[in-house]
C-alpha atoms as a PDB file:
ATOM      1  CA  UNK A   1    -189.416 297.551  10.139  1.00  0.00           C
ATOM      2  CA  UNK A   2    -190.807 297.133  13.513  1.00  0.00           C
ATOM      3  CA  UNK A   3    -193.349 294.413  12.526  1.00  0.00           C
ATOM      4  CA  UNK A   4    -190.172 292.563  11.167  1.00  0.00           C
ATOM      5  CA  UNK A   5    -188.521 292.659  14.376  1.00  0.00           C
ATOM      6  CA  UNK A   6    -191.153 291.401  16.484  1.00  0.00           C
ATOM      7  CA  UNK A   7    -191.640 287.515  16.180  1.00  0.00           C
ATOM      8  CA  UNK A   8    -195.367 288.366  17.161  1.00  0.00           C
ATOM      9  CA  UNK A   9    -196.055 290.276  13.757  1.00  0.00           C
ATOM     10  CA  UNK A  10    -193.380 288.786  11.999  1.00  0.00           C
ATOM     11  CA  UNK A  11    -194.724 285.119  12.098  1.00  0.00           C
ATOM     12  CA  UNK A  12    -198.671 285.986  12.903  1.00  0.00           C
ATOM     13  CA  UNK A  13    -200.766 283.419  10.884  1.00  0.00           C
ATOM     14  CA  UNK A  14    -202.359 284.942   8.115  1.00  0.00           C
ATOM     15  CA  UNK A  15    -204.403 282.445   7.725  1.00  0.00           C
ATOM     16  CA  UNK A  16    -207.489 280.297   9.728  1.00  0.00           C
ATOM     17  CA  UNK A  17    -205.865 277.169   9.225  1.00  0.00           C
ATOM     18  CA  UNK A  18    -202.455 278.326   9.867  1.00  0.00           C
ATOM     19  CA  UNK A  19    -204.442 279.290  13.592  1.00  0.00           C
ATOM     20  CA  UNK A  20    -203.296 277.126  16.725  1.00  0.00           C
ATOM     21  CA  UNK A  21    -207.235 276.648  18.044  1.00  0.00           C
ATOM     22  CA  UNK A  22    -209.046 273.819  19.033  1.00  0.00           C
ATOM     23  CA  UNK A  23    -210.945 272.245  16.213  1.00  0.00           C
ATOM     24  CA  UNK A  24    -214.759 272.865  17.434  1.00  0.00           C
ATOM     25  CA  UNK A  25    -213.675 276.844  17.087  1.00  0.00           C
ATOM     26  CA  UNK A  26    -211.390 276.615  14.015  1.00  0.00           C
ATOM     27  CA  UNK A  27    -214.421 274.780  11.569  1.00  0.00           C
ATOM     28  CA  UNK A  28    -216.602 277.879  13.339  1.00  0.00           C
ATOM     29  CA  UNK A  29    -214.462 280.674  11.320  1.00  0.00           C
ATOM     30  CA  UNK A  30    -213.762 278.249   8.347  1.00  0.00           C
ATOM     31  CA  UNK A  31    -217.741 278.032   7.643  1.00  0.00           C
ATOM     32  CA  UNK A  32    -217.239 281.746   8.007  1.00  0.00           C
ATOM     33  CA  UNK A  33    -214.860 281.538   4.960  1.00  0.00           C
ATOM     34  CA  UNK A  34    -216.738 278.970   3.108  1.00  0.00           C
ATOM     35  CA  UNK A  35    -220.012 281.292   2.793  1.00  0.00           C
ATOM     36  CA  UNK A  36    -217.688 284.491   2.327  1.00  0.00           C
ATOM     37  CA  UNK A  37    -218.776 286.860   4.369  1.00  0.00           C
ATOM     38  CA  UNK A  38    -218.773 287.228   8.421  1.00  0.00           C
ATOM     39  CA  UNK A  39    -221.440 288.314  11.106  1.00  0.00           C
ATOM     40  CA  UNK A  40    -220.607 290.765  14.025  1.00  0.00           C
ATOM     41  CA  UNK A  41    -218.558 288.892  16.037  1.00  0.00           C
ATOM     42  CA  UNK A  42    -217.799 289.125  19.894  1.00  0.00           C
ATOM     43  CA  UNK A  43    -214.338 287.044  20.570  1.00  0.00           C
ATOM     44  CA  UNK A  44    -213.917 286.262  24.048  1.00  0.00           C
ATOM     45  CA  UNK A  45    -210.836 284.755  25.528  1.00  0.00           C
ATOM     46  CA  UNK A  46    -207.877 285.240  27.608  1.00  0.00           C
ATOM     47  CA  UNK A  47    -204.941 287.598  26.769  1.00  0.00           C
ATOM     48  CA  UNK A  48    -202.608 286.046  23.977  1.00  0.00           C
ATOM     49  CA  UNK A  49    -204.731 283.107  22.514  1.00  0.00           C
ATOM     50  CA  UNK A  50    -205.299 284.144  19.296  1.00  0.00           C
ATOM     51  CA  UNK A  51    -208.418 286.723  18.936  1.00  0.00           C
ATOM     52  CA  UNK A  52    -207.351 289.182  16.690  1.00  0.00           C
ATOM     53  CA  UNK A  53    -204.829 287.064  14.890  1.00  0.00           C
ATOM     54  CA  UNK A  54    -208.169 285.181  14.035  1.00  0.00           C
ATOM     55  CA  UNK A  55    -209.820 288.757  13.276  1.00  0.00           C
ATOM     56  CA  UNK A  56    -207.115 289.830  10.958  1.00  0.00           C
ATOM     57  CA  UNK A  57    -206.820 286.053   9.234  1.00  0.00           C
ATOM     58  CA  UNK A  58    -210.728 286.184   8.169  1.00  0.00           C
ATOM     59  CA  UNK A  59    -210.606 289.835   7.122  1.00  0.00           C
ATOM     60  CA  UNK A  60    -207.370 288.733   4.762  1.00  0.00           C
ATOM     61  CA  UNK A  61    -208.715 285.699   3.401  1.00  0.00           C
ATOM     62  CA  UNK A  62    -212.192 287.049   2.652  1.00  0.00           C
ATOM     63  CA  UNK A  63    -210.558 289.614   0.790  1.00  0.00           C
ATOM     64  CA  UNK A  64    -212.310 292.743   2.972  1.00  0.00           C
ATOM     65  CA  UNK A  65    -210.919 296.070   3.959  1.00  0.00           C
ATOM     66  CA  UNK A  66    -211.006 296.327   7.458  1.00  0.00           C
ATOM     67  CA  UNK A  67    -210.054 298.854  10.560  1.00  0.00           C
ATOM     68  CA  UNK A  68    -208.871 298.707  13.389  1.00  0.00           C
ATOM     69  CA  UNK A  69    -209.473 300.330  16.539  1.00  0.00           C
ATOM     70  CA  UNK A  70    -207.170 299.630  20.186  1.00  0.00           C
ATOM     71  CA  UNK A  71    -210.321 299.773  22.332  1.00  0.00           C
ATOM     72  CA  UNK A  72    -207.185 300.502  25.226  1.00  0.00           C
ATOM     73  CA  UNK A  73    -206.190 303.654  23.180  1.00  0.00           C
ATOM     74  CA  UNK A  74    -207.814 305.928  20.384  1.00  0.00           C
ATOM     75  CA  UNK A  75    -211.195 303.198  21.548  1.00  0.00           C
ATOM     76  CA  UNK A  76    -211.414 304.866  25.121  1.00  0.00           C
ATOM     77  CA  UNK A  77    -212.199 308.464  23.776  1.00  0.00           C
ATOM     78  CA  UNK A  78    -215.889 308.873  22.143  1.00  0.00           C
ATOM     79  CA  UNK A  79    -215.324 311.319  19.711  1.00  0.00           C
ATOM     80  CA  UNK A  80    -212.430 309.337  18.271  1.00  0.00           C
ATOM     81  CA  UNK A  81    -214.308 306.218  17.886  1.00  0.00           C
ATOM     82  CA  UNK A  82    -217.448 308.147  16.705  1.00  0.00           C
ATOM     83  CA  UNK A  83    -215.202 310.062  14.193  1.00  0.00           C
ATOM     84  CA  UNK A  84    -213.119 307.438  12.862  1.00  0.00           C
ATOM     85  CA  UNK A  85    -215.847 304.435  12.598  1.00  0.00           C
ATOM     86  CA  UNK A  86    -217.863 306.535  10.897  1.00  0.00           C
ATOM     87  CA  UNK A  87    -215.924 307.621   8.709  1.00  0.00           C
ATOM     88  CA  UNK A  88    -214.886 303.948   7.471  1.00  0.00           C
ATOM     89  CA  UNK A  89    -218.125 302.827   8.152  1.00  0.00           C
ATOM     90  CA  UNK A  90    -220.182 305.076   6.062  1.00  0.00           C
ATOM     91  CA  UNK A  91    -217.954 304.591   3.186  1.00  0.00           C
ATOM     92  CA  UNK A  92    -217.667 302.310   0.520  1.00  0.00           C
ATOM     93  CA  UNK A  93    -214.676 299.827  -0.627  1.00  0.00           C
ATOM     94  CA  UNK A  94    -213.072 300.669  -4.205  1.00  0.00           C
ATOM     95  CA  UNK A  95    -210.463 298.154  -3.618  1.00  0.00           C
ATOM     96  CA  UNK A  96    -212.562 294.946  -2.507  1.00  0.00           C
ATOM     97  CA  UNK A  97    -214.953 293.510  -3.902  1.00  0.00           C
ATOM     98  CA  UNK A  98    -216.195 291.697  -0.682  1.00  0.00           C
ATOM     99  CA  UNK A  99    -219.877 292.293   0.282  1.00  0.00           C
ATOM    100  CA  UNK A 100    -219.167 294.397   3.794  1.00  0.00           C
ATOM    101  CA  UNK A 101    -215.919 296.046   5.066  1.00  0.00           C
ATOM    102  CA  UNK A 102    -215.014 295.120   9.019  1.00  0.00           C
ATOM    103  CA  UNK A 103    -214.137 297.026  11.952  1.00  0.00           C
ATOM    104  CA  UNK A 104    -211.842 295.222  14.455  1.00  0.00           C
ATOM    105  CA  UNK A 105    -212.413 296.802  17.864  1.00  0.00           C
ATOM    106  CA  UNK A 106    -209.522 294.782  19.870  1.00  0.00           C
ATOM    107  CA  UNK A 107    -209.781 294.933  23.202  1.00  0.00           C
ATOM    108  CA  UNK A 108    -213.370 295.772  23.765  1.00  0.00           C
ATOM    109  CA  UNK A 109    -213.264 295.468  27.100  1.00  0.00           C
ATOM    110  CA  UNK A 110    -211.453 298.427  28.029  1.00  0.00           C
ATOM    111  CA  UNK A 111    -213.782 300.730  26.014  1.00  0.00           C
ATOM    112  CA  UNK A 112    -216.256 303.038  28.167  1.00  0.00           C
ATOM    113  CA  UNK A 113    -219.994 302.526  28.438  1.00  0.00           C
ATOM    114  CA  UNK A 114    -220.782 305.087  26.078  1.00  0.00           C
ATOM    115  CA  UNK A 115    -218.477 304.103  23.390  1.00  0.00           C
ATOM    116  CA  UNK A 116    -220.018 300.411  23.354  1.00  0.00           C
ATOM    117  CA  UNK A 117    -223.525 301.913  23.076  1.00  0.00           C
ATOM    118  CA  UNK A 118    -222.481 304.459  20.196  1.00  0.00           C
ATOM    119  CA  UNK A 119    -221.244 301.155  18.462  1.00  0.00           C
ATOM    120  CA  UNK A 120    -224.182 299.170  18.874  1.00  0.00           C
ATOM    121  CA  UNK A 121    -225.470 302.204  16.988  1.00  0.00           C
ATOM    122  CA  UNK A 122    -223.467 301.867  14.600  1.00  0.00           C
ATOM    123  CA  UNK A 123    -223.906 297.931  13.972  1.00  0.00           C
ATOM    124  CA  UNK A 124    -227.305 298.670  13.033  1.00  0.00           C
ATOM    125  CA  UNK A 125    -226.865 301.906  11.357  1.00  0.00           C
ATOM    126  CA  UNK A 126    -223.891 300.527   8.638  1.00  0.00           C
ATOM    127  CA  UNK A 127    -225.542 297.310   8.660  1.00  0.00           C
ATOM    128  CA  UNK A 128    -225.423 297.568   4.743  1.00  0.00           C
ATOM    129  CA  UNK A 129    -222.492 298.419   4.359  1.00  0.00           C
ATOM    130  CA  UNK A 130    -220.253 297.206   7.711  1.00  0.00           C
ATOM    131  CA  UNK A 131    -219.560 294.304  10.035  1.00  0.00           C
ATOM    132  CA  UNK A 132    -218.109 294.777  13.251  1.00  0.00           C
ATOM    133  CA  UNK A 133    -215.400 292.232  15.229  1.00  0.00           C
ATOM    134  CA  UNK A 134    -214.677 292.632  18.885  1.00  0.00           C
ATOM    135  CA  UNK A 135    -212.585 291.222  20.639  1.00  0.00           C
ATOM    136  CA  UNK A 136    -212.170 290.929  24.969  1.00  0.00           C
ATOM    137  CA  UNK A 137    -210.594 289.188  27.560  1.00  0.00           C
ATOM    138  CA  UNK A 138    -213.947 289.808  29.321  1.00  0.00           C
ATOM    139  CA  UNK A 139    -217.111 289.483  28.112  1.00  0.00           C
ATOM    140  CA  UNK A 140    -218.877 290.329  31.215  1.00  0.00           C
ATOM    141  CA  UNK A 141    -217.682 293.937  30.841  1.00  0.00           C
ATOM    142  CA  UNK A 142    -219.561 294.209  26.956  1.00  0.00           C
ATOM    143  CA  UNK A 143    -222.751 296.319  27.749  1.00  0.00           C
ATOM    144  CA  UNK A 144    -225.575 293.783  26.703  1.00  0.00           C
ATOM    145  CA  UNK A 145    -227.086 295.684  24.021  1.00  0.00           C
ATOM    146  CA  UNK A 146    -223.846 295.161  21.900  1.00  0.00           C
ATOM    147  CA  UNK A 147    -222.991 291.766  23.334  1.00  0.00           C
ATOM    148  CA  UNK A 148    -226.496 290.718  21.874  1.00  0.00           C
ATOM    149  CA  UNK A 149    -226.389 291.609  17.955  1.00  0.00           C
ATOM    150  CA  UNK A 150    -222.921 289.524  17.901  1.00  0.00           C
ATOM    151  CA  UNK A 151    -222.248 286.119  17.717  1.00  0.00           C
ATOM    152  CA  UNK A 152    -220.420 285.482  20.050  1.00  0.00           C
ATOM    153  CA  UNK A 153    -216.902 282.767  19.997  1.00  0.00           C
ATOM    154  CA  UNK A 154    -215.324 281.774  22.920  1.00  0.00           C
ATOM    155  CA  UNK A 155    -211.267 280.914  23.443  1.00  0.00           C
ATOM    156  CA  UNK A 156    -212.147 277.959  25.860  1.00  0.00           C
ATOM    157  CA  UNK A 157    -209.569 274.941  25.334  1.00  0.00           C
ATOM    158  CA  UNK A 158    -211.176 272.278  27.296  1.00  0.00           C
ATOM    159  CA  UNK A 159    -209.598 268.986  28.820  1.00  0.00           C
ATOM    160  CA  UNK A 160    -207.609 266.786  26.301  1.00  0.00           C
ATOM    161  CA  UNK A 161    -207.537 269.821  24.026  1.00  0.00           C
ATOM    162  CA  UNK A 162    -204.457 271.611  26.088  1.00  0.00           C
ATOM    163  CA  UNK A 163    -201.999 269.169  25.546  1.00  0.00           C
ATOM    164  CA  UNK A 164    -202.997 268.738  21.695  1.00  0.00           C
ATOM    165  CA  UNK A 165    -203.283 272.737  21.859  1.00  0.00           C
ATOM    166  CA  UNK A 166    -199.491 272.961  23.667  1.00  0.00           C
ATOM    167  CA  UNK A 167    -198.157 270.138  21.664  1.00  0.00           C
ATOM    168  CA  UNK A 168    -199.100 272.597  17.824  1.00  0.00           C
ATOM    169  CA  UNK A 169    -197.756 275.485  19.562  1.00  0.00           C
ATOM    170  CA  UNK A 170    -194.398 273.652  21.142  1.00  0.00           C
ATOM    171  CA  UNK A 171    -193.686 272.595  16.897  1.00  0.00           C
ATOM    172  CA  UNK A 172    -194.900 276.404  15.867  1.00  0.00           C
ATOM    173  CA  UNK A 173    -192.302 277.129  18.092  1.00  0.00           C
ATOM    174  CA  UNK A 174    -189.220 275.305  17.119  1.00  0.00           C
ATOM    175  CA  UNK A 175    -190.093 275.955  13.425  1.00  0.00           C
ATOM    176  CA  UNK A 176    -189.736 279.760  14.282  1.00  0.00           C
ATOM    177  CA  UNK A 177    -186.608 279.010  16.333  1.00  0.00           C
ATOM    178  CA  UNK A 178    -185.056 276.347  13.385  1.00  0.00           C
ATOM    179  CA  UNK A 179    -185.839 279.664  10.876  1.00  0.00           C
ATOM    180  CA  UNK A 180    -183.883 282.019  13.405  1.00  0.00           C
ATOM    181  CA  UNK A 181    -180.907 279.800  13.222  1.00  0.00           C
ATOM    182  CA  UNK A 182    -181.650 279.712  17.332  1.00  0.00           C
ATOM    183  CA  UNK A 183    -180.509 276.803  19.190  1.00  0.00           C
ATOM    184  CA  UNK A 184    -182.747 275.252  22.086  1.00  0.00           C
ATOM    185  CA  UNK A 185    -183.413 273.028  24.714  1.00  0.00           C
ATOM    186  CA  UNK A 186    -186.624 271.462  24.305  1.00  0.00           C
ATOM    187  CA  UNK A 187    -187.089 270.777  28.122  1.00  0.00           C
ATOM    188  CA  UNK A 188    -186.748 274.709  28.178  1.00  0.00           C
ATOM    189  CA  UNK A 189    -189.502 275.334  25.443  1.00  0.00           C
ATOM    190  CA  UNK A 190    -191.996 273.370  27.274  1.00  0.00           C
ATOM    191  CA  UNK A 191    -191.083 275.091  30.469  1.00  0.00           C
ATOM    192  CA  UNK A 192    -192.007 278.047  28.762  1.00  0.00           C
ATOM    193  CA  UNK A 193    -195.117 276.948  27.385  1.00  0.00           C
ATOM    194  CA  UNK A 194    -196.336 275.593  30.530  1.00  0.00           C
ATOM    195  CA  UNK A 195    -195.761 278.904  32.529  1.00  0.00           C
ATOM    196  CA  UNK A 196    -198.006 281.084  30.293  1.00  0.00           C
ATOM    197  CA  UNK A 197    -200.577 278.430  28.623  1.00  0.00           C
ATOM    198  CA  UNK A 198    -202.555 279.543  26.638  1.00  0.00           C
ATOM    199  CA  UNK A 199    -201.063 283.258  26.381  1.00  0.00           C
ATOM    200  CA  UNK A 200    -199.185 282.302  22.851  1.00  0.00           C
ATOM    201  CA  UNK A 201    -198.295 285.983  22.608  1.00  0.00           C
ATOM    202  CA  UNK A 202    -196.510 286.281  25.958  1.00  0.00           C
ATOM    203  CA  UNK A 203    -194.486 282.714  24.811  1.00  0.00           C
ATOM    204  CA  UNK A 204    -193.167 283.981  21.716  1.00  0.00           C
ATOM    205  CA  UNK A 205    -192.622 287.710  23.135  1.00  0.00           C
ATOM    206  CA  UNK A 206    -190.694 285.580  25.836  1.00  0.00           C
ATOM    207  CA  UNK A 207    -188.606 283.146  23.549  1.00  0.00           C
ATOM    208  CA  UNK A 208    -187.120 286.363  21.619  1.00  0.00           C
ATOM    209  CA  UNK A 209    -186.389 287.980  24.453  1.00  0.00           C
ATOM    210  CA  UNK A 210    -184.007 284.904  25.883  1.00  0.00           C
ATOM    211  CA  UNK A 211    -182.486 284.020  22.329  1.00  0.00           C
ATOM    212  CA  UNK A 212    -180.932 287.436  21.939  1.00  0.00           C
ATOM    213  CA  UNK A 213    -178.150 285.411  23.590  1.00  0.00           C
ATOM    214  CA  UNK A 214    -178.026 283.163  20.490  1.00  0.00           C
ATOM    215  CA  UNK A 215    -179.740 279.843  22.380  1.00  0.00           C
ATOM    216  CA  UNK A 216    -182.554 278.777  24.758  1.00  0.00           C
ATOM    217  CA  UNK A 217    -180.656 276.844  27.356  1.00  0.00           C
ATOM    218  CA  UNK A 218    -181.545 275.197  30.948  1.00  0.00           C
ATOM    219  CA  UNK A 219    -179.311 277.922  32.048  1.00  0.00           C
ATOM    220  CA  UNK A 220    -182.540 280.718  31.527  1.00  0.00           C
ATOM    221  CA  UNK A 221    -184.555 278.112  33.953  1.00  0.00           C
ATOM    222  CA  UNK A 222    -183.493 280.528  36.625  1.00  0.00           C
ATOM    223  CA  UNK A 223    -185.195 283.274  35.339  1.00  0.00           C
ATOM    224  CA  UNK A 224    -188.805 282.045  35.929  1.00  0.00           C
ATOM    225  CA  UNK A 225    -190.298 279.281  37.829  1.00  0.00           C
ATOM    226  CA  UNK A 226    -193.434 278.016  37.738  1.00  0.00           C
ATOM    227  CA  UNK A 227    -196.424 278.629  40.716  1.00  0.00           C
ATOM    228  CA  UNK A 228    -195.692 277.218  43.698  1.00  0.00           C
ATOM    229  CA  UNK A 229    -199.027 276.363  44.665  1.00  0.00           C
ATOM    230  CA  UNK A 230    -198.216 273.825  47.454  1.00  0.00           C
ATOM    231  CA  UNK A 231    -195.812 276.397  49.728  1.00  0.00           C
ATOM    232  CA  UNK A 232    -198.809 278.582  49.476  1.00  0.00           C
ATOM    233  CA  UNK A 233    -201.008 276.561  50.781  1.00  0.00           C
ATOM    234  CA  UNK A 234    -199.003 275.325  53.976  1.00  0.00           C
ATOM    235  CA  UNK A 235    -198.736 279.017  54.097  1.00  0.00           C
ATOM    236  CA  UNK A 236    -202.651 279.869  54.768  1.00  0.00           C
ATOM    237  CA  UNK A 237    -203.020 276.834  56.630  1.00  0.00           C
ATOM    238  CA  UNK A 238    -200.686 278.301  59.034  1.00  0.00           C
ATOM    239  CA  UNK A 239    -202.139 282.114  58.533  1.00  0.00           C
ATOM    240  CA  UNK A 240    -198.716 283.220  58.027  1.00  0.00           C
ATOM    241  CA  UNK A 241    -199.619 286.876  56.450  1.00  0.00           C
ATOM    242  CA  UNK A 242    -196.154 288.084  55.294  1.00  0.00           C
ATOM    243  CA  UNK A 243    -195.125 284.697  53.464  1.00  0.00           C
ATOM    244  CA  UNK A 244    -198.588 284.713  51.579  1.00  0.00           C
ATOM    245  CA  UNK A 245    -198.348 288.474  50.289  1.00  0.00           C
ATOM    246  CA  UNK A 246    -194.680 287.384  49.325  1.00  0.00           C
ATOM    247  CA  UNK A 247    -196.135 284.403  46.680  1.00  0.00           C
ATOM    248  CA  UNK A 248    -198.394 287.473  45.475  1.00  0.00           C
ATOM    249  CA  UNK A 249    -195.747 289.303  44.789  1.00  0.00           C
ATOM    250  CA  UNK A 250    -193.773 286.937  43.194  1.00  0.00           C
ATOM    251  CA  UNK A 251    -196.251 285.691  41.183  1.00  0.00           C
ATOM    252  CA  UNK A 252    -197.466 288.910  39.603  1.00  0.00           C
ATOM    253  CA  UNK A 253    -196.316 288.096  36.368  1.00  0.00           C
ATOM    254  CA  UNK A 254    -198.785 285.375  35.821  1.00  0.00           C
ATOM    255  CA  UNK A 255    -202.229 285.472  34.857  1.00  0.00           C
ATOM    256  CA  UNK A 256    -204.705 286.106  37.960  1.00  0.00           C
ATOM    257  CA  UNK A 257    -207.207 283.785  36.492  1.00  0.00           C
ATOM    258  CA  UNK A 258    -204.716 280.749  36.164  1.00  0.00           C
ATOM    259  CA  UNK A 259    -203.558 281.791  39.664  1.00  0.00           C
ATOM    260  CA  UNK A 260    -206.802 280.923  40.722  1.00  0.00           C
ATOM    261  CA  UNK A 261    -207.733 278.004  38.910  1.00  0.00           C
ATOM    262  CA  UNK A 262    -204.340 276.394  40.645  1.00  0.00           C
ATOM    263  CA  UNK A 263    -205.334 277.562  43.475  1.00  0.00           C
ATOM    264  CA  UNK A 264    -208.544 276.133  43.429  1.00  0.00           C
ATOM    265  CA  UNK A 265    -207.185 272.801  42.178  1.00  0.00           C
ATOM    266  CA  UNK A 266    -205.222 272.516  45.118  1.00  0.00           C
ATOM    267  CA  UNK A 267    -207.698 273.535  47.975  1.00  0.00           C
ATOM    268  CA  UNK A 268    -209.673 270.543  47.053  1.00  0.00           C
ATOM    269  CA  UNK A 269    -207.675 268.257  48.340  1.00  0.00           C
ATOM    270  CA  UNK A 270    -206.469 270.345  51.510  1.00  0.00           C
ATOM    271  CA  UNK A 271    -209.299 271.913  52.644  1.00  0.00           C
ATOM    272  CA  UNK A 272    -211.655 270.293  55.308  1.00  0.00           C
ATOM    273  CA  UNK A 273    -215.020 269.223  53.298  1.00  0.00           C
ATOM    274  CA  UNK A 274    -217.070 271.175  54.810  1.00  0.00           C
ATOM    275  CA  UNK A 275    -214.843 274.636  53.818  1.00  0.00           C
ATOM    276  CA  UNK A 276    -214.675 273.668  50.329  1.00  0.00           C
ATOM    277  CA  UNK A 277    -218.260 275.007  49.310  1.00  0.00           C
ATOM    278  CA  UNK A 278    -217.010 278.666  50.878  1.00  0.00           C
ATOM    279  CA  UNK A 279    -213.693 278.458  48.904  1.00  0.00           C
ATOM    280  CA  UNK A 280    -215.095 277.983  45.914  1.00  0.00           C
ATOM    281  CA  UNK A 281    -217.276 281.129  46.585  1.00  0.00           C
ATOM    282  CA  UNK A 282    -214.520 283.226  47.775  1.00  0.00           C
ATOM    283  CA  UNK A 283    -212.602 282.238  44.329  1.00  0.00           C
ATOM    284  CA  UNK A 284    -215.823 282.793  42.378  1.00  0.00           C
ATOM    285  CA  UNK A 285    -216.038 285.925  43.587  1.00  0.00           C
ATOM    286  CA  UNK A 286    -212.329 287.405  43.504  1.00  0.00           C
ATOM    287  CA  UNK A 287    -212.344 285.225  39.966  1.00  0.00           C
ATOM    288  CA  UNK A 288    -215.361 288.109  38.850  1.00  0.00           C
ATOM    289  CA  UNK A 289    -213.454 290.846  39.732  1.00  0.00           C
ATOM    290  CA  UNK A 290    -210.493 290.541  37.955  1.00  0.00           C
ATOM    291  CA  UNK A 291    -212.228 292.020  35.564  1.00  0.00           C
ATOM    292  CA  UNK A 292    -212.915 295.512  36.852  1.00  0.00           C
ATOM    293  CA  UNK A 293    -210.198 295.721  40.041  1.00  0.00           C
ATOM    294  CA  UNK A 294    -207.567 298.394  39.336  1.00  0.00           C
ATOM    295  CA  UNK A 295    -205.271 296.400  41.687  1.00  0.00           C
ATOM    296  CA  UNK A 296    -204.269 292.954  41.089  1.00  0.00           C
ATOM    297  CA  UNK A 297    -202.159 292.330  43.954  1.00  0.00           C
ATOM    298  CA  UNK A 298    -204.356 293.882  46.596  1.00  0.00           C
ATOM    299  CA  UNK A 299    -207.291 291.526  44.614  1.00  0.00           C
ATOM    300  CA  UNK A 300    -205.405 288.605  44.485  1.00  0.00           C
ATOM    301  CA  UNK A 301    -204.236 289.042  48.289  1.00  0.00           C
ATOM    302  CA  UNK A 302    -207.457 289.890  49.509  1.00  0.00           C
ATOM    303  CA  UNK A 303    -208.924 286.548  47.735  1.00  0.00           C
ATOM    304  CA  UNK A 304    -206.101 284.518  49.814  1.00  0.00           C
ATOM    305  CA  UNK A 305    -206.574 286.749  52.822  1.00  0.00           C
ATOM    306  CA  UNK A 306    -210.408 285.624  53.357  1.00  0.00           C
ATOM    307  CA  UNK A 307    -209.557 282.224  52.213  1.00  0.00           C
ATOM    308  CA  UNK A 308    -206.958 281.619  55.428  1.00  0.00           C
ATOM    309  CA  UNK A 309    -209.348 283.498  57.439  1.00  0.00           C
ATOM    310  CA  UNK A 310    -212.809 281.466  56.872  1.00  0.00           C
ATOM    311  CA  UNK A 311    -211.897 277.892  56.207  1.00  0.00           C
ATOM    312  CA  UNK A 312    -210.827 274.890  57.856  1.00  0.00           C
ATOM    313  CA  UNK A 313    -207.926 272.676  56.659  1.00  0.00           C
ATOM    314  CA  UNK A 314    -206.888 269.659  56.911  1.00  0.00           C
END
């Protein structure tokens, strides 16, 4: 009932070519398909784009029993993981007739040391009988012993490929919204889709959340806004403190990495030249540490903090 209410479950692809991905990735998991069976795979991407909708679509169409573990929940504790992959694992299928069964660890990332290393165990211990899929927003935070027995896929979507990328999702959209009997403002979809690109997930949680008013109209344009990158900048050029932890705050709800990347975008062209190599280190290294910080406002500020501190601008 629950997976009928959610647009997220309720309209997940169930298959790879029903998958909004760039076409270099997509032909990676259909050759996947075409030879029937799958390696151990490490997905890496940001939150949203697709990873274990693509996990779940291969398992389906290849016909394979799979499992799967939250790497945030039950796939923090040892004994769970050890207990429960095992158990799957070490068995074997009566209801598929597929050559391995698959274990979906989703969200890799936030599993401990010591449950990565008792999987790599695993990999090679089931290798008869099991394949394993992970998937992370980081791959810097996979232990490399694991990271190196899968192949590994990566969620990039490169140059031209956004807007072709934005353009399948903004239809995917108004197909789900035409099947709701919602009405919309296009304007107001691609709003939407700009603001959390490429986090499809957060897009279509979003859209159900405004059309339990019966339409998407301009008048939900008030409720979000997109980054103001340029007030933020006229902001650190004139080390004004208090206005720059305010855009922090109100920009929590976005994606630290895209914060960044905009950020970065528009430092170029307001920075003095010879502070732009020490911004882009200061972003590379606040960038890294998204990844592990258990603050990302105090990471975020601190980034912007040493940025209006050691360079010039214009």
């Amino acid at each position: 009932m629950r997976d009928e209410f959610l647009w997220v479950e309720k309209y997940r692809p169930r298959k790879i070519e029903e998958c909004i991905l760039p076409d270099n990735i997509k032909s990676t998991f259909l050759n996947f398909l075409d030879k029937g069976e799958v390696p151990n795979l490490l997905l890496a991407g940001p939150a949203g784009c697709g990873k274990t909708t693509v996990a779940k679509a291969l398992c389906n169409e290849l016909g394979v029993d799979y499992y799967v573990i939250n790497g945030s929940d039950e796939g923090r504790f040892l004994d769970t993981v050890r207990n429960n992959a095992k158990n799957f694992a070490s068995t074997v299928s009566i209801s598929s007739t597929a050559k391995h069964k698959v274990i979906i660890i989703d969200e890799a990332d936030n599993t401990t040391n010591d449950v990565q290393l008792l999987l790599r165990a695993f990999i090679e211990e089931f290798s008869g009988n099991c394949r394993f899929i992970f998937t992370c927003n980081y791959k810097n935070k996979i232990v490399e012993p694991l990271h190196s027995r899968c192949a590994v896929v990566e969620f990039g979507i490169k140059g031209k490929e956004r807007q072709e990328i934005a353009a399948s999702f903004f239809k995917r959209i108004q197909t789900i919204l035409d099947t709701e009997g919602i009405k919309y403002d296009n304007k107001v979809l691609v709003e939407l889709i700009n603001k959390h690109f490429p986090d499809w997930r957060r897009v279509l949680n979003e859209i159900q959340r405004y059309s339990s008013g019966g339409a998407i109209d301009a008048g939900i344009l008030a409720t979000f806004s997109d980054v103001k990158v340029n007030n933020l900048i006229q902001n650190l050029k004139q080390k004004n403190f208090p206005e720059v932890r305010k855009w922090v705050v109100d920009n929590l709800d976005n994606d630290s990495g895209v914060l960044l990347r905009r950020i970065y975008d528009a430092l170029y062209t307001s920075l003095a030249n010879s502070s732009i190599p020490a911004a882009v280190l200061i972003i590379a290294k606040y960038q890294y540490q998204i990844a592990f910080v258990a603050d990302q406002e105090i990471n975020m500020l601190a980034c912007l903090t040493e940025i209006m501190v050691e360079c010039e601008f214009r």
